[in-house]
C-alpha atoms as a PDB file:
ATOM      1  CA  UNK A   1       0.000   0.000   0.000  1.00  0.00           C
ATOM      2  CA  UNK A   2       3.201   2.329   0.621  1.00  0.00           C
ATOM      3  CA  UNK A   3       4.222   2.134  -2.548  1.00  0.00           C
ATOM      4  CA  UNK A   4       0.712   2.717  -4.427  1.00  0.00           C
ATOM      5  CA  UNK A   5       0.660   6.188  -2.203  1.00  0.00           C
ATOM      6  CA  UNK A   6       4.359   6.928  -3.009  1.00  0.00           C
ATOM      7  CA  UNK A   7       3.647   6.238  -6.863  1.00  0.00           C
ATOM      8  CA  UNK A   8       0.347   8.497  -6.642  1.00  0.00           C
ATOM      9  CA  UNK A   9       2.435  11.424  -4.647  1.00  0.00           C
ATOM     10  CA  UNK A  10       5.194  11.795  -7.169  1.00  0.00           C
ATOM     11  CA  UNK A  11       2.388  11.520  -9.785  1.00  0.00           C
ATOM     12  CA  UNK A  12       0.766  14.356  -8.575  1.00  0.00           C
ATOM     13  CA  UNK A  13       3.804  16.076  -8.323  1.00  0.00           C
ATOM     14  CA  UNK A  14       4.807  15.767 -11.622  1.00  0.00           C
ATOM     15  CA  UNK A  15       1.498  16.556 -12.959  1.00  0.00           C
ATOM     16  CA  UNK A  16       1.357  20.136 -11.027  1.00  0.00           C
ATOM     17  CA  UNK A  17       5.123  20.686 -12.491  1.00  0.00           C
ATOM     18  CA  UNK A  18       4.171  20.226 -15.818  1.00  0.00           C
ATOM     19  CA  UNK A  19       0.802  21.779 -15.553  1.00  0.00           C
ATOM     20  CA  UNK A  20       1.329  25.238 -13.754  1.00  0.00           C
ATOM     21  CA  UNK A  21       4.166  26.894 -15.703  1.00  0.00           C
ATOM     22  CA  UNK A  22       1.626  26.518 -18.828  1.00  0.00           C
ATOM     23  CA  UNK A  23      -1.161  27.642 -16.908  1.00  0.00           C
ATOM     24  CA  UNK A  24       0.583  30.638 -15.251  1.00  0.00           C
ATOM     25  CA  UNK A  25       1.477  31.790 -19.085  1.00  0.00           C
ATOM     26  CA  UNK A  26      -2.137  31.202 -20.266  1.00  0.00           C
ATOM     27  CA  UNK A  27      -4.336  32.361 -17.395  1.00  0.00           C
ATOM     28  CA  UNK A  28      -1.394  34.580 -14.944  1.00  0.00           C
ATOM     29  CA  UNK A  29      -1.839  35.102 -11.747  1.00  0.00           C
ATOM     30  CA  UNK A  30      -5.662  33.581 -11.597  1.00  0.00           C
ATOM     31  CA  UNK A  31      -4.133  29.793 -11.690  1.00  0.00           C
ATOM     32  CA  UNK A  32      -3.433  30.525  -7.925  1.00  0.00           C
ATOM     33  CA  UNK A  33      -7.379  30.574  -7.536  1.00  0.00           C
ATOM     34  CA  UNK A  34      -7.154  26.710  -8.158  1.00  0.00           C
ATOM     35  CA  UNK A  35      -4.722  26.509  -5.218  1.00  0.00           C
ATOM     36  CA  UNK A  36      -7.514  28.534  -3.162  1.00  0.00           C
ATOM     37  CA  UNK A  37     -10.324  26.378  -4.025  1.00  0.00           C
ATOM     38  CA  UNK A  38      -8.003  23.375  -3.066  1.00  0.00           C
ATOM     39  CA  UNK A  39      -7.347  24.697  -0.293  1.00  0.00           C
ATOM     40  CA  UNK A  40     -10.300  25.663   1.169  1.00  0.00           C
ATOM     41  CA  UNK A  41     -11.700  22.074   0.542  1.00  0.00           C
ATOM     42  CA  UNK A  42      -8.892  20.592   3.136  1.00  0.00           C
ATOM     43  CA  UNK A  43     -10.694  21.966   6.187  1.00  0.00           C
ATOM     44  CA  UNK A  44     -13.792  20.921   4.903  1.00  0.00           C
ATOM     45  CA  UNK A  45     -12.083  17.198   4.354  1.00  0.00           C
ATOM     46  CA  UNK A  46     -10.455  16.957   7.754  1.00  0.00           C
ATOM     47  CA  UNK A  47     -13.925  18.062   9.443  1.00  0.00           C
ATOM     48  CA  UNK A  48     -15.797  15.138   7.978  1.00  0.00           C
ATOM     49  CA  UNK A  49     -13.185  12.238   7.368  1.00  0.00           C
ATOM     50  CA  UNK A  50     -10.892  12.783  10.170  1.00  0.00           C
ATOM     51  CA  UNK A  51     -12.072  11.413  13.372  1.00  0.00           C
ATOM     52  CA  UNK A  52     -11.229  13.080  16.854  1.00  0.00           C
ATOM     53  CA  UNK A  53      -8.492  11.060  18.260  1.00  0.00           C
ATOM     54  CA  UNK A  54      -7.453  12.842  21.773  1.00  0.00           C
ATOM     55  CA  UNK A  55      -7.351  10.390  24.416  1.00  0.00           C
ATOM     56  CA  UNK A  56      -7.497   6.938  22.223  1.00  0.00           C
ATOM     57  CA  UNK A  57      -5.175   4.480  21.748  1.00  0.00           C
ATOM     58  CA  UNK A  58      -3.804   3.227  18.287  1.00  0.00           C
ATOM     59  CA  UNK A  59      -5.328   0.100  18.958  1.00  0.00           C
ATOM     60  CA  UNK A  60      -8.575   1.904  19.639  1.00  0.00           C
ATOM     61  CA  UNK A  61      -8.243   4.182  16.361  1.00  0.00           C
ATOM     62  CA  UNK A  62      -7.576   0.522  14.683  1.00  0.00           C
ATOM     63  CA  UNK A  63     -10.846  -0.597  15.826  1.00  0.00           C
ATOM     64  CA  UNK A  64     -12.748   2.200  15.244  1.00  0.00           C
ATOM     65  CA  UNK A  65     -11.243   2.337  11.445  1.00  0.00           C
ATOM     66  CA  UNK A  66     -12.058  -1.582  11.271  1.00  0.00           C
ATOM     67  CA  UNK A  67     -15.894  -1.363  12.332  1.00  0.00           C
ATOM     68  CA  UNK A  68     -16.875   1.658  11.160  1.00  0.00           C
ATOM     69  CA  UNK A  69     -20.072   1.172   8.454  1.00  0.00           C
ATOM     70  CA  UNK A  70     -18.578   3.220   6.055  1.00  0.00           C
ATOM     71  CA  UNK A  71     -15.689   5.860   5.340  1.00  0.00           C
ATOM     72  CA  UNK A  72     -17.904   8.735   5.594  1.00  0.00           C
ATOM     73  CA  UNK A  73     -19.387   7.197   8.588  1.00  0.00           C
ATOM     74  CA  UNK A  74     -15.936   7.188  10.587  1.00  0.00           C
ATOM     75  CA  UNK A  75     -16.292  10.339  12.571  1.00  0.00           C
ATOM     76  CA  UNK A  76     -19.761   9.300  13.584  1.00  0.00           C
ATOM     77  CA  UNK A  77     -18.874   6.276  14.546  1.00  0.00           C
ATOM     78  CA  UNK A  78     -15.858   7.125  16.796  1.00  0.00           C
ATOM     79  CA  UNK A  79     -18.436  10.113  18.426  1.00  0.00           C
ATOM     80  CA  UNK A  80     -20.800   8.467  19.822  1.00  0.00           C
ATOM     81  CA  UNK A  81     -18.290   5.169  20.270  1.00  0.00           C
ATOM     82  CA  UNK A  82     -17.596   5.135  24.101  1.00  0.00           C
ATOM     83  CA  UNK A  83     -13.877   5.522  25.016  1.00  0.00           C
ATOM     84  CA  UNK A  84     -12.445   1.520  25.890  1.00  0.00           C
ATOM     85  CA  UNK A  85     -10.085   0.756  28.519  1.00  0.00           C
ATOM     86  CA  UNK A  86      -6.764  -1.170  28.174  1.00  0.00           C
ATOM     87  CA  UNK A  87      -9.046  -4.613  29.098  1.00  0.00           C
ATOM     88  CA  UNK A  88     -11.575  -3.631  26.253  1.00  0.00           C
ATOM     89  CA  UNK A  89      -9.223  -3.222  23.355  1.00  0.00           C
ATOM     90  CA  UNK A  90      -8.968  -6.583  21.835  1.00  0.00           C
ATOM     91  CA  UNK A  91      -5.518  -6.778  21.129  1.00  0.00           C
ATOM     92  CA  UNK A  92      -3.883  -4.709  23.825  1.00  0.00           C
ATOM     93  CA  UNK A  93      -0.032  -6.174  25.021  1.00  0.00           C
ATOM     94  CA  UNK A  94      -0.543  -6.186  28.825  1.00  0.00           C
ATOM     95  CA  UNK A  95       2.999  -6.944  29.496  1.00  0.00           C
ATOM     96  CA  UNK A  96       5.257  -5.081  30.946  1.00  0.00           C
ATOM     97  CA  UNK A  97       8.912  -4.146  29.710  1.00  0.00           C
ATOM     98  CA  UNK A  98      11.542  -4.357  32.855  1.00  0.00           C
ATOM     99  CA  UNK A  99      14.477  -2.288  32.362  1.00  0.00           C
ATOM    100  CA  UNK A 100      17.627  -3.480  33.936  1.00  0.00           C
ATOM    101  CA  UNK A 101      20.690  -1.164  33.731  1.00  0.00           C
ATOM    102  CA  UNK A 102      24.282  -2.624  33.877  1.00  0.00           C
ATOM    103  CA  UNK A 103      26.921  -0.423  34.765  1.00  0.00           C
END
């Protein structure tokens, strides 16, 4: 999966290299309304798709991710979804490390 996000980043990279110095001759100085309109729809993304996450564990997040109905659903899910404790996670490590130092 790393590498089909690493192929899609530099993708998108060279796309917006190739793409902008043509644009910025054509249109000038109203290509940088497209980088507006981007970004104005990344607050709007985070708000819906990211899920609050203050206070969980990973293996929490992991759970929430895994039974949520769908991927719009995710911050409605994790909401209303009651906070677990370390004995409710399914897959928490309950051991603990000892650290002996030799001098």
């Amino acid at each position: 999966m790393a590498s089909i996000s690493t192929a899609n980043h530099w993708l998108w990279n060279f796309a917006v290299a190739m793409i902008t110095p043509v644009a910025i001759n054509n249109i000038g100085y109203k290509y940088y309304i497209v980088y507006a309109c981007i970004g104005s729809c990344i607050p709007i993304t985070v708000y819906f798709l990211y899920p609050e996450t203050k206070g969980r564990s990973l293996e929490e997040l992991d759970t929430i991710f895994k039974d949520s109905p769908s991927v719009l659903g995710t911050v409605k899910y994790a909401k209303y979804k009651p906070m677990m404790t370390a004995e409710e996670v399914p897959y928490a490590k309950t051991s603990e490390h000892v650290h002996e130092e030799k001098v």
